[in-house]
C-alpha atoms as a PDB file:
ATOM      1  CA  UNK A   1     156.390 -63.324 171.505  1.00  0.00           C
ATOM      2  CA  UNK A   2     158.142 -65.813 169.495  1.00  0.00           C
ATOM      3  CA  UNK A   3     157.478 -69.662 170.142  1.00  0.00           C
ATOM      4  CA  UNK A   4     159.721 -72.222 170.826  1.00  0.00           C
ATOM      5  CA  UNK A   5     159.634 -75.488 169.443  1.00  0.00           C
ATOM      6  CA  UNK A   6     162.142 -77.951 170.495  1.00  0.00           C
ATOM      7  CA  UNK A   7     164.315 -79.516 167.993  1.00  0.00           C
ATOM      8  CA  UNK A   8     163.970 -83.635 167.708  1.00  0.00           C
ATOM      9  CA  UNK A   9     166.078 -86.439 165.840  1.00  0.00           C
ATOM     10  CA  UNK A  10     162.723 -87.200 164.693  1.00  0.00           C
ATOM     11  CA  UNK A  11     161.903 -84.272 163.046  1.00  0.00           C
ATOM     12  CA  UNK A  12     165.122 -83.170 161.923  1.00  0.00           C
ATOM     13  CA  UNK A  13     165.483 -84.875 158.393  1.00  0.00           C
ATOM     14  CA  UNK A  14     168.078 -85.973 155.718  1.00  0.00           C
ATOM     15  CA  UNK A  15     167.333 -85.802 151.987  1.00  0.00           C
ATOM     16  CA  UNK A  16     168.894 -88.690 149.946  1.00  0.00           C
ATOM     17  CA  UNK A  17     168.773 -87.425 146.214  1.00  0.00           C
ATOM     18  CA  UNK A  18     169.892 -90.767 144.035  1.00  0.00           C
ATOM     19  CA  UNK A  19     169.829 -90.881 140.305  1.00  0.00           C
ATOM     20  CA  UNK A  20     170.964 -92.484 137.234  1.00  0.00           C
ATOM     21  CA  UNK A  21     170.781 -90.271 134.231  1.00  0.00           C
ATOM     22  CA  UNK A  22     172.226 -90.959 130.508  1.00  0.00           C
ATOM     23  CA  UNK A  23     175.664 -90.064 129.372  1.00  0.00           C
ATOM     24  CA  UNK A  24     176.034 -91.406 126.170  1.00  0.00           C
ATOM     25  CA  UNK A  25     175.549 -87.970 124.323  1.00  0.00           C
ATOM     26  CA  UNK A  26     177.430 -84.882 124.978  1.00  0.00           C
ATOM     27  CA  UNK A  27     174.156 -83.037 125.404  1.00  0.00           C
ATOM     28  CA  UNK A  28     173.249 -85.685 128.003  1.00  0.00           C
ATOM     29  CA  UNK A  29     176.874 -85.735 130.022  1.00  0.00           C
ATOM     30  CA  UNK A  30     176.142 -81.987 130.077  1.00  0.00           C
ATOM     31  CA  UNK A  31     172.896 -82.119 131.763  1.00  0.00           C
ATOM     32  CA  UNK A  32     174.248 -85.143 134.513  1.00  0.00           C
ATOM     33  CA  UNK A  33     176.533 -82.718 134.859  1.00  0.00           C
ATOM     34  CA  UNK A  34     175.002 -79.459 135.212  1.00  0.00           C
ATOM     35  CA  UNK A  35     172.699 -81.462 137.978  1.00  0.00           C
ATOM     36  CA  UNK A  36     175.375 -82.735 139.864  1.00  0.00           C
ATOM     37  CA  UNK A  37     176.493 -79.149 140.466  1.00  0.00           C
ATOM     38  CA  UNK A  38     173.246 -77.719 140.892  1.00  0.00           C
ATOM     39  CA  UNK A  39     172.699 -80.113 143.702  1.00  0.00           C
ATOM     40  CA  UNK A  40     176.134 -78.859 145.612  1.00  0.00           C
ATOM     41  CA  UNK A  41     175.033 -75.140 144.830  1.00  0.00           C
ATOM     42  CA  UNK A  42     171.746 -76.418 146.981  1.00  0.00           C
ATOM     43  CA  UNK A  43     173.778 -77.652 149.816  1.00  0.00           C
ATOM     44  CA  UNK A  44     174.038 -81.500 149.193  1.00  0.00           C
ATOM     45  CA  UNK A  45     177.222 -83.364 149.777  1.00  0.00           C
ATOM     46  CA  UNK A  46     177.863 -86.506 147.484  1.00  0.00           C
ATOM     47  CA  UNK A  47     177.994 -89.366 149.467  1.00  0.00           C
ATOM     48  CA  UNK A  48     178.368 -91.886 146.517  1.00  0.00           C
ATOM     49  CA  UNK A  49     178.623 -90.957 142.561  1.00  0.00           C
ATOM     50  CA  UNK A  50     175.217 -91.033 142.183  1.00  0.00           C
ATOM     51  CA  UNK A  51     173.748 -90.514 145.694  1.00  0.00           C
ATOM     52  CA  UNK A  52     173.705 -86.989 147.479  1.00  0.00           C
ATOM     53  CA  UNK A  53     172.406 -85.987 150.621  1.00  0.00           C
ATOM     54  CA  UNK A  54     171.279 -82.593 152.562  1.00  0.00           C
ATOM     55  CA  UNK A  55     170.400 -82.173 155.782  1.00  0.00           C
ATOM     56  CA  UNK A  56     167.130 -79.813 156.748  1.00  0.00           C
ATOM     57  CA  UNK A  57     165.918 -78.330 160.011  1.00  0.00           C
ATOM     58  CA  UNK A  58     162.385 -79.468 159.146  1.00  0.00           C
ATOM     59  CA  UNK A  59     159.734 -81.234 156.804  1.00  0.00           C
ATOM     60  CA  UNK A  60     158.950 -78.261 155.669  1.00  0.00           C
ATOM     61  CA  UNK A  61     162.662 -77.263 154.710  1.00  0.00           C
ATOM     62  CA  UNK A  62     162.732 -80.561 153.272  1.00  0.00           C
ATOM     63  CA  UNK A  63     159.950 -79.597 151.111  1.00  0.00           C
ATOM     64  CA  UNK A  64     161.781 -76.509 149.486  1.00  0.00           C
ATOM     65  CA  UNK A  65     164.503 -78.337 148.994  1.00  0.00           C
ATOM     66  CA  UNK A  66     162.870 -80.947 147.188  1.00  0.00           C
ATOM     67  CA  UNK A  67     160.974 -78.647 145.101  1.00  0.00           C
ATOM     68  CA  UNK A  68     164.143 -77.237 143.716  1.00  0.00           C
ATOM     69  CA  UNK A  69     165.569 -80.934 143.201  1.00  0.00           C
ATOM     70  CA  UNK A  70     162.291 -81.292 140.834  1.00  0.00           C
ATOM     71  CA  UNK A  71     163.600 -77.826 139.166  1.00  0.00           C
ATOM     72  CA  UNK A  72     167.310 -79.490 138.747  1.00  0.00           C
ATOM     73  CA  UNK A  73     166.325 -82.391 136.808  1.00  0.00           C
ATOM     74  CA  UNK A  74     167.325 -83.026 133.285  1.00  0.00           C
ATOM     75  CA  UNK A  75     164.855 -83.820 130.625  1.00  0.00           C
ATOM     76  CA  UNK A  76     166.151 -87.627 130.622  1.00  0.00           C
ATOM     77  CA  UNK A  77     166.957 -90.424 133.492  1.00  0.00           C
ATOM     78  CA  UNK A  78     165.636 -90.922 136.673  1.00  0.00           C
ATOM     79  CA  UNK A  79     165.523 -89.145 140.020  1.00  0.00           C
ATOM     80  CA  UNK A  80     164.852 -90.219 143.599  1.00  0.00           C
ATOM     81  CA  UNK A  81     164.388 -88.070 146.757  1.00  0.00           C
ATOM     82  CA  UNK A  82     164.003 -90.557 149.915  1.00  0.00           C
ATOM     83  CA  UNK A  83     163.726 -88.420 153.420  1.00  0.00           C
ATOM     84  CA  UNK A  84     165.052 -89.959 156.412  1.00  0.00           C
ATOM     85  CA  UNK A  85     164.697 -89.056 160.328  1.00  0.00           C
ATOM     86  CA  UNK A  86     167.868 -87.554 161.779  1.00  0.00           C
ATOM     87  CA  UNK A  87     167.618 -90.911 164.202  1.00  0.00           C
ATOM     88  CA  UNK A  88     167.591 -93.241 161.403  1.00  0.00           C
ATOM     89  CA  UNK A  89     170.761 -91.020 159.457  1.00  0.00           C
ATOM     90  CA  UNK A  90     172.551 -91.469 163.280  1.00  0.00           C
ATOM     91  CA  UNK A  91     171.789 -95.383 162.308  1.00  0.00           C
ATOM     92  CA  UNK A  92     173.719 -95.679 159.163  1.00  0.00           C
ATOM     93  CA  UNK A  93     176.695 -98.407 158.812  1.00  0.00           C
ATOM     94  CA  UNK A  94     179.533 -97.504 156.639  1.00  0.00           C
ATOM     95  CA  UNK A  95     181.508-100.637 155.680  1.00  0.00           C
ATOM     96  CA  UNK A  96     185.235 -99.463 153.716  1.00  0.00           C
ATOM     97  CA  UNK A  97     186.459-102.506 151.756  1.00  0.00           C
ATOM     98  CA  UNK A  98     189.592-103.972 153.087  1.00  0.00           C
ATOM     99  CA  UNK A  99     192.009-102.694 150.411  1.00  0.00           C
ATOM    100  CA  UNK A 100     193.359 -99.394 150.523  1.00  0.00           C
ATOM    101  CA  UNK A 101     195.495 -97.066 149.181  1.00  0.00           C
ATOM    102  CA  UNK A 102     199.245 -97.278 150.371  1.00  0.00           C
ATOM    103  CA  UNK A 103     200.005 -94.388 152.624  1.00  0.00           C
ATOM    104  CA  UNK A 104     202.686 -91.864 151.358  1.00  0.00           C
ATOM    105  CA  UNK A 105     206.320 -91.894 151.944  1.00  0.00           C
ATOM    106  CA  UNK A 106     207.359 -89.522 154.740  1.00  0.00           C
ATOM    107  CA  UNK A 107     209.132 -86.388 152.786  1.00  0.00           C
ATOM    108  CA  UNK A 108     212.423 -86.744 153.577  1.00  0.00           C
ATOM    109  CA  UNK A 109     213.834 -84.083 156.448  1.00  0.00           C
ATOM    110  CA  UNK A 110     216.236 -81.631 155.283  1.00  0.00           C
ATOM    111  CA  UNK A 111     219.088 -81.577 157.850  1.00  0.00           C
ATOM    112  CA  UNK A 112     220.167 -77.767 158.336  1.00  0.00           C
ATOM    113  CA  UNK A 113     223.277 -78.471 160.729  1.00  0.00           C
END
């Protein structure tokens, strides 16, 4: 019989991958790169240029997942994995500066009659 285990915010996690590699090299914008995208293959959504995050199920999903962030990483920079508690991710503050982009013109309507 399979067991049950309840599902907490406290035990449900968020991965925040953050790094700053070199791109001064072709070799090296290749490899930021290549990361970048390796990360998205794993699941992560970019939250900032440099920051990603994944959610996982558990710590030890969050374990595999940071194992293969440890197989993603480029010979040069520096990587790091923070994990969070799905209560403290629920926490988070978002703050949008004040200026933004002009909304588009309405497309004008084509009058049939």
């Amino acid at each position: 019989m399979p067991t049950y285990t309840a599902l907490s915010k406290y035990s449900l996690m968020w991965l925040y991958v953050m790094f700053d590699l070199p791109v001064q090299t072709k070799s090296q914008r290749k490899s930021a790169a290549r990361f970048r995208k390796d990360l998205l293959k794993d699941g992560f959504s970019m939250l900032q240029f440099s920051v990603y995050v994944r959610h996982c199920a558990s710590h030890e999903s969050g374990a595999v997942h940071i194992n293969r962030v440890r197989n993603f990483v480029p010979p040069e920079g520096m990587v790091s994995v923070i994990k969070v508690t799905d209560r403290q991710f629920a926490d988070m503050i978002n703050i949008v500066g004040r200026r933004q982009k002009p909304s588009p013109k309405p497309a004008l309507q084509l009058e049939l009659f």
